[in-house]
N, C-alpha and C. Protein backbone atom coordinates (compact mmCIF):
# COMPACT_ATOMS: atom_id res chain seq x y z
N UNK A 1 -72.12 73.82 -27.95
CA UNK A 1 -72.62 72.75 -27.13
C UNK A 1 -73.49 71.86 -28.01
N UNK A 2 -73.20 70.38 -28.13
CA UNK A 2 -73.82 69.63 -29.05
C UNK A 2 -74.53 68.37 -28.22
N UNK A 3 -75.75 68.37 -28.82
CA UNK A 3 -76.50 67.39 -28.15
C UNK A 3 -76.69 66.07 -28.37
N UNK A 4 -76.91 65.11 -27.67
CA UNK A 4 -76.90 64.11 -28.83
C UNK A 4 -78.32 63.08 -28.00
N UNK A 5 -79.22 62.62 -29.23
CA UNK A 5 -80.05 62.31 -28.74
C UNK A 5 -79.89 60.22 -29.26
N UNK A 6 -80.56 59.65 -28.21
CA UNK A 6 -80.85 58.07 -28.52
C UNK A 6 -82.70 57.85 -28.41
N UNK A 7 -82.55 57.18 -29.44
CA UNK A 7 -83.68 56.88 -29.29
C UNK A 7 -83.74 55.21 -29.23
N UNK A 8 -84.89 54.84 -28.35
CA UNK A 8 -84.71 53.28 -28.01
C UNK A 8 -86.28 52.65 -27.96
N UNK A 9 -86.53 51.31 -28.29
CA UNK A 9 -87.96 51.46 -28.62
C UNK A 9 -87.73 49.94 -27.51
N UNK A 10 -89.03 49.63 -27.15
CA UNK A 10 -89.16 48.30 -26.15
C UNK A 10 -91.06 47.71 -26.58
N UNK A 11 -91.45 46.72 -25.90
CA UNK A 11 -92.88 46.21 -26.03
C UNK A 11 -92.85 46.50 -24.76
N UNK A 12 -94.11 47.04 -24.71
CA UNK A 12 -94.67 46.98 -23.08
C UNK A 12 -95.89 46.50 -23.06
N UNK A 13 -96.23 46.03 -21.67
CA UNK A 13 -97.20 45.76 -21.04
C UNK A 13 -98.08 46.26 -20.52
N UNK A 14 -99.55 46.67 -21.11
CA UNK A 14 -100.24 47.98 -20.55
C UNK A 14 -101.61 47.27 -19.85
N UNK A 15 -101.89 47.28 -18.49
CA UNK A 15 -102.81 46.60 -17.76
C UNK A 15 -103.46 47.54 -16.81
N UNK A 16 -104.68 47.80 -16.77
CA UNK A 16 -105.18 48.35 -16.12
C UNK A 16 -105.31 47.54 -14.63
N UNK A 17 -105.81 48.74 -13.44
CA UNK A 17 -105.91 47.84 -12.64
C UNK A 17 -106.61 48.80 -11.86
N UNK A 18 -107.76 48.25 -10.63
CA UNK A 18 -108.51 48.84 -10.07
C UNK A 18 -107.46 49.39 -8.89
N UNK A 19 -107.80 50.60 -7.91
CA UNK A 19 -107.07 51.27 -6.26
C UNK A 19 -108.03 50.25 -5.51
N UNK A 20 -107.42 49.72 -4.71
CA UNK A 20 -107.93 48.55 -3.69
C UNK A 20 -108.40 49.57 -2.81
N UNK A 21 -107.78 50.38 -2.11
CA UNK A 21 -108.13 51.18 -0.89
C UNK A 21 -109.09 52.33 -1.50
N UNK A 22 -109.06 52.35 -2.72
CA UNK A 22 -110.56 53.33 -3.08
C UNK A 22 -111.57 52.24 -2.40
N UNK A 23 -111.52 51.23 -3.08
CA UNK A 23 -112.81 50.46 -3.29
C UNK A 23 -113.16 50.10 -1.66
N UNK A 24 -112.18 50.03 -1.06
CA UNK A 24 -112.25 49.51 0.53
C UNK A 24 -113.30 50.91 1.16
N UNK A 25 -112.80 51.84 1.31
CA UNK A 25 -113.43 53.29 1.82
C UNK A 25 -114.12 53.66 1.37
N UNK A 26 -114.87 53.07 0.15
CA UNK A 26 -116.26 53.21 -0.94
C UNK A 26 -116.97 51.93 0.15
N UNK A 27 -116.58 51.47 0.12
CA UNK A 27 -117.03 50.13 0.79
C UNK A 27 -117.40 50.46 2.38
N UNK A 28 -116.22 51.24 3.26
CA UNK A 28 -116.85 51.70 4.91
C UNK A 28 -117.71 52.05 5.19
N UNK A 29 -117.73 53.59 3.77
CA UNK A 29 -118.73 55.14 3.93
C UNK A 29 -119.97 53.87 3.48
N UNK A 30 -120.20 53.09 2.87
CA UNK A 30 -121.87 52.41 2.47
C UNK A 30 -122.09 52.01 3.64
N UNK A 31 -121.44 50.88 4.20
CA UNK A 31 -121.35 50.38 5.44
C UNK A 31 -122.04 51.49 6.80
N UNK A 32 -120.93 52.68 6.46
CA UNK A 32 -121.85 53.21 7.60
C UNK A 32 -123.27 53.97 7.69
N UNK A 33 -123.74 54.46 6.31
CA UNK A 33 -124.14 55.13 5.77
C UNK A 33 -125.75 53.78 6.06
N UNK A 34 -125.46 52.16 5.86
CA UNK A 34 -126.27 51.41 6.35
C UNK A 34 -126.78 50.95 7.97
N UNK A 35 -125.22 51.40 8.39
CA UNK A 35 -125.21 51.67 10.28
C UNK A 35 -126.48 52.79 10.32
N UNK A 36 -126.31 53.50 9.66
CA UNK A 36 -127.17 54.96 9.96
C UNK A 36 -128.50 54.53 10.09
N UNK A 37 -128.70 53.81 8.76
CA UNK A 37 -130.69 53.49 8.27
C UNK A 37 -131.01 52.70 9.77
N UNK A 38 -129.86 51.40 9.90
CA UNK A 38 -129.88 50.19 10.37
C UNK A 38 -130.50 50.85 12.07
N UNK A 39 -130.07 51.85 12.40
CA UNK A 39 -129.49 52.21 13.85
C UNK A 39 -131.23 52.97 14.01
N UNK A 40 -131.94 53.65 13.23
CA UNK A 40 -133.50 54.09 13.30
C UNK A 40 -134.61 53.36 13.00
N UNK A 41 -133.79 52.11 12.15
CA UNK A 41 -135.29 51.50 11.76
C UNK A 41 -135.68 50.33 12.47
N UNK A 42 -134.91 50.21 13.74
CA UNK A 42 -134.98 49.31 15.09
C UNK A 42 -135.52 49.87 16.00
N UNK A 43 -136.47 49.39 17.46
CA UNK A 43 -136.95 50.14 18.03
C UNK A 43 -135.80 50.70 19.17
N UNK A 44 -135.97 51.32 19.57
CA UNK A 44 -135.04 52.12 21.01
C UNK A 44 -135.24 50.66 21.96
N UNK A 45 -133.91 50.02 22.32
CA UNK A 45 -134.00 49.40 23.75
C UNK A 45 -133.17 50.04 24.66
N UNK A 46 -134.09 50.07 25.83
CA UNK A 46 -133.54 50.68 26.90
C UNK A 46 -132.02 50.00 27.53
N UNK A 47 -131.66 49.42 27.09
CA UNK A 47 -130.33 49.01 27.55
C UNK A 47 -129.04 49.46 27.33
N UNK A 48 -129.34 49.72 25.42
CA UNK A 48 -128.55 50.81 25.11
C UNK A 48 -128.87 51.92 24.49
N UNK A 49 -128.17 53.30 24.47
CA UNK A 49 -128.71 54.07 23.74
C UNK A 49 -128.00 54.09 22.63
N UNK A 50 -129.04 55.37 21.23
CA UNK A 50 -128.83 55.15 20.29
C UNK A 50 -127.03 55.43 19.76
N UNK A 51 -126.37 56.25 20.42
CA UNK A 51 -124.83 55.80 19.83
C UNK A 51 -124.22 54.76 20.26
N UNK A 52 -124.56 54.15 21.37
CA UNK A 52 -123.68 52.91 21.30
C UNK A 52 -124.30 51.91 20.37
N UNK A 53 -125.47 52.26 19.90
CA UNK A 53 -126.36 51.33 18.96
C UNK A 53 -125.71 51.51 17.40
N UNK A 54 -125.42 52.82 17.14
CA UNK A 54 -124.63 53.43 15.79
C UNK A 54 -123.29 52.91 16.49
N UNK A 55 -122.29 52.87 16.90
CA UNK A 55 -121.17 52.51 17.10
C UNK A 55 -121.37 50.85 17.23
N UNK A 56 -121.75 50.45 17.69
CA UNK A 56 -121.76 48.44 17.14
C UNK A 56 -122.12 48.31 16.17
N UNK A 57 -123.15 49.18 15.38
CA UNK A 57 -123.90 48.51 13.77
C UNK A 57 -122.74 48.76 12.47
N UNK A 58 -121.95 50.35 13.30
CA UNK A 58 -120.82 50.72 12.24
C UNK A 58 -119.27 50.29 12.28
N UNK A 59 -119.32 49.12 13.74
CA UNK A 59 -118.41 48.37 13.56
C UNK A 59 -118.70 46.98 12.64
N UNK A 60 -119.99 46.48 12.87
CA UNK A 60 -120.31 45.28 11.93
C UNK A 60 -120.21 45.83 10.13
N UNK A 61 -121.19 46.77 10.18
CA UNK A 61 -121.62 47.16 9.07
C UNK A 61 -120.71 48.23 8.11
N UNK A 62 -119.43 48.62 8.91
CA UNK A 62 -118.32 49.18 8.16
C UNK A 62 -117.57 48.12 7.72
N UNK A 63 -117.39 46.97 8.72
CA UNK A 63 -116.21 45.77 8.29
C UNK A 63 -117.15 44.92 7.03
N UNK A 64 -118.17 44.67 6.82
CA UNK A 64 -118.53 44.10 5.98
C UNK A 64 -118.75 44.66 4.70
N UNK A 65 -118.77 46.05 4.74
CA UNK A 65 -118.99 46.64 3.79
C UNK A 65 -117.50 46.94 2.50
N UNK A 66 -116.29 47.08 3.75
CA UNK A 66 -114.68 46.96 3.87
C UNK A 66 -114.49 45.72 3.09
N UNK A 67 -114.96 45.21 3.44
CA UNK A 67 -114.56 43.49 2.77
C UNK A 67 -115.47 43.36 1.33
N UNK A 68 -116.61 43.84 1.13
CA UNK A 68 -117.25 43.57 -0.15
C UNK A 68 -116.90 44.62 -1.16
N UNK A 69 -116.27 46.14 -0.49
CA UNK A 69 -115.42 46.64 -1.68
C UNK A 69 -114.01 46.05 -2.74
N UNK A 70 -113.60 45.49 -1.08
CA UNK A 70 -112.40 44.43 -1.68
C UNK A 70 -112.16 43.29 -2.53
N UNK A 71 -113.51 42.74 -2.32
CA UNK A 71 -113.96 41.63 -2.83
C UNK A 71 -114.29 42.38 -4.58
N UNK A 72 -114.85 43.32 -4.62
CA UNK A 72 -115.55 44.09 -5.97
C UNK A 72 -114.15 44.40 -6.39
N UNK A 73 -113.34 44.71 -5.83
CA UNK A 73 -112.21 45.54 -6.64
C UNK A 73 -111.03 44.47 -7.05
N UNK A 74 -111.25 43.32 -6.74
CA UNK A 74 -110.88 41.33 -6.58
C UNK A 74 -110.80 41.03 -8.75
N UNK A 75 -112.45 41.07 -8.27
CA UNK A 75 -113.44 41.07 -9.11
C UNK A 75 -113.09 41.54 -10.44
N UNK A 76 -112.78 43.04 -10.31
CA UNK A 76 -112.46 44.04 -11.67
C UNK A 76 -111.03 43.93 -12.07
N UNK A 77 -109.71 43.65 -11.32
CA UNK A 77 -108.80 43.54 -11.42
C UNK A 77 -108.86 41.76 -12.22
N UNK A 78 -109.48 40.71 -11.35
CA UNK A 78 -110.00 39.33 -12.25
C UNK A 78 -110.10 39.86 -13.94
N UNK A 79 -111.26 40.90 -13.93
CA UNK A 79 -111.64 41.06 -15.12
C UNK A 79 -110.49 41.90 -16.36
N UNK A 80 -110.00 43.27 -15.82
CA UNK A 80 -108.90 43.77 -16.47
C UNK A 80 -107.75 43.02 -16.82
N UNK A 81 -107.21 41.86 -15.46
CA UNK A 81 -106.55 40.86 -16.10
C UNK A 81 -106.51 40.57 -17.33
N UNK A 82 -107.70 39.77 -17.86
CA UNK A 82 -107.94 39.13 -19.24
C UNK A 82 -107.78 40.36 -20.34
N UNK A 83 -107.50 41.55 -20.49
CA UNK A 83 -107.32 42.73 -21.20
C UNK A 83 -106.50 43.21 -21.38
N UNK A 84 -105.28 42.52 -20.98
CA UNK A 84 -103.82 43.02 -21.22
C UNK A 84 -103.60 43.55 -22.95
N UNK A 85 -103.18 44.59 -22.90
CA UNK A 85 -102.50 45.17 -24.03
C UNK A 85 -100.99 45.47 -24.48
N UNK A 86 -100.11 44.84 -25.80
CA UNK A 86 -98.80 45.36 -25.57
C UNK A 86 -98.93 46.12 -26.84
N UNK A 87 -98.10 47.02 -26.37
CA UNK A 87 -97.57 48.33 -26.98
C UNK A 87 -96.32 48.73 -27.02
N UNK A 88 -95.90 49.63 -28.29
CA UNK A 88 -94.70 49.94 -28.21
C UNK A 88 -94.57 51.05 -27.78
N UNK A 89 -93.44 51.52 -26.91
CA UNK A 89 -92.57 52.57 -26.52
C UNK A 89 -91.71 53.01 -26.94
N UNK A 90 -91.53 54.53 -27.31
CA UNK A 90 -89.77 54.80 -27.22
C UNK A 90 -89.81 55.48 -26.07
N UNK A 91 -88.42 55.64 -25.87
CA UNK A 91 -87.92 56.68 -25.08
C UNK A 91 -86.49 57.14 -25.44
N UNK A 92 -86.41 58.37 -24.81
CA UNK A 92 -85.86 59.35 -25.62
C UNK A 92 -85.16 59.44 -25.07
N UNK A 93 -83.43 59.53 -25.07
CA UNK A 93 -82.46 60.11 -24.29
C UNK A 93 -81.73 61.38 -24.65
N UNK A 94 -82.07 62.74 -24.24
CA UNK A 94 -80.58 63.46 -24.95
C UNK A 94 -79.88 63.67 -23.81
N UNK A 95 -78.49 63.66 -23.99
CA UNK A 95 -77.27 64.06 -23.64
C UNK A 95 -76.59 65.51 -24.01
N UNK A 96 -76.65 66.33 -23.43
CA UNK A 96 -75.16 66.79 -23.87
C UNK A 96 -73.81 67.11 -22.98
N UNK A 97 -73.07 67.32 -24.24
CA UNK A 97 -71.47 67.41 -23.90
C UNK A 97 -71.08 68.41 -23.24
């Protein structure tokens, strides 16, 4: 049984790039994590209590937080842009018969 190998070489394009949906869910957990501070360091009104007070601050304060991860991860991908690297590749084929 005889093998037979190719070898083949190309330029590539090597670009880093930031996970959007990391940066988004880095971005909620702060958000809510500011719902939290936000939701004790107000006084108690009797109109609502304190979870519906944490549930409106961690709908504002998750979506904004959602949006400024996105915006950061905008940002780094902007920046990695300008850092493109090319490089060579092979790749290797064997076959056999």
């Amino acid at each position: 049984m005889s093998e037979k190998e190719t070898v083949t070489t190309e330029q590539v394009v090597v670009r880093r790039s930031p996970k959007f949906l990391t940066f988004m869910v880095v971005g909620i957990i702060f958000g809510i994590i500011a719902a939290l501070i936000l939701t004790f360091a107000f006084p108690n009104n009797s109109e609502f209590t304190l979870t519906q007070i944490f549930g409106f601050m961690m709908l504002i304060t998750g979506t904004i937080g959602g949006t400024l991860g996105l915006i950061f991860a905008l940002i780094a991908d902007r920046y990695y842009s300008r850092h493109v690297k090319t490089v060579t590749a092979q790749k290797t084929e064997v076959t056999s018969d």
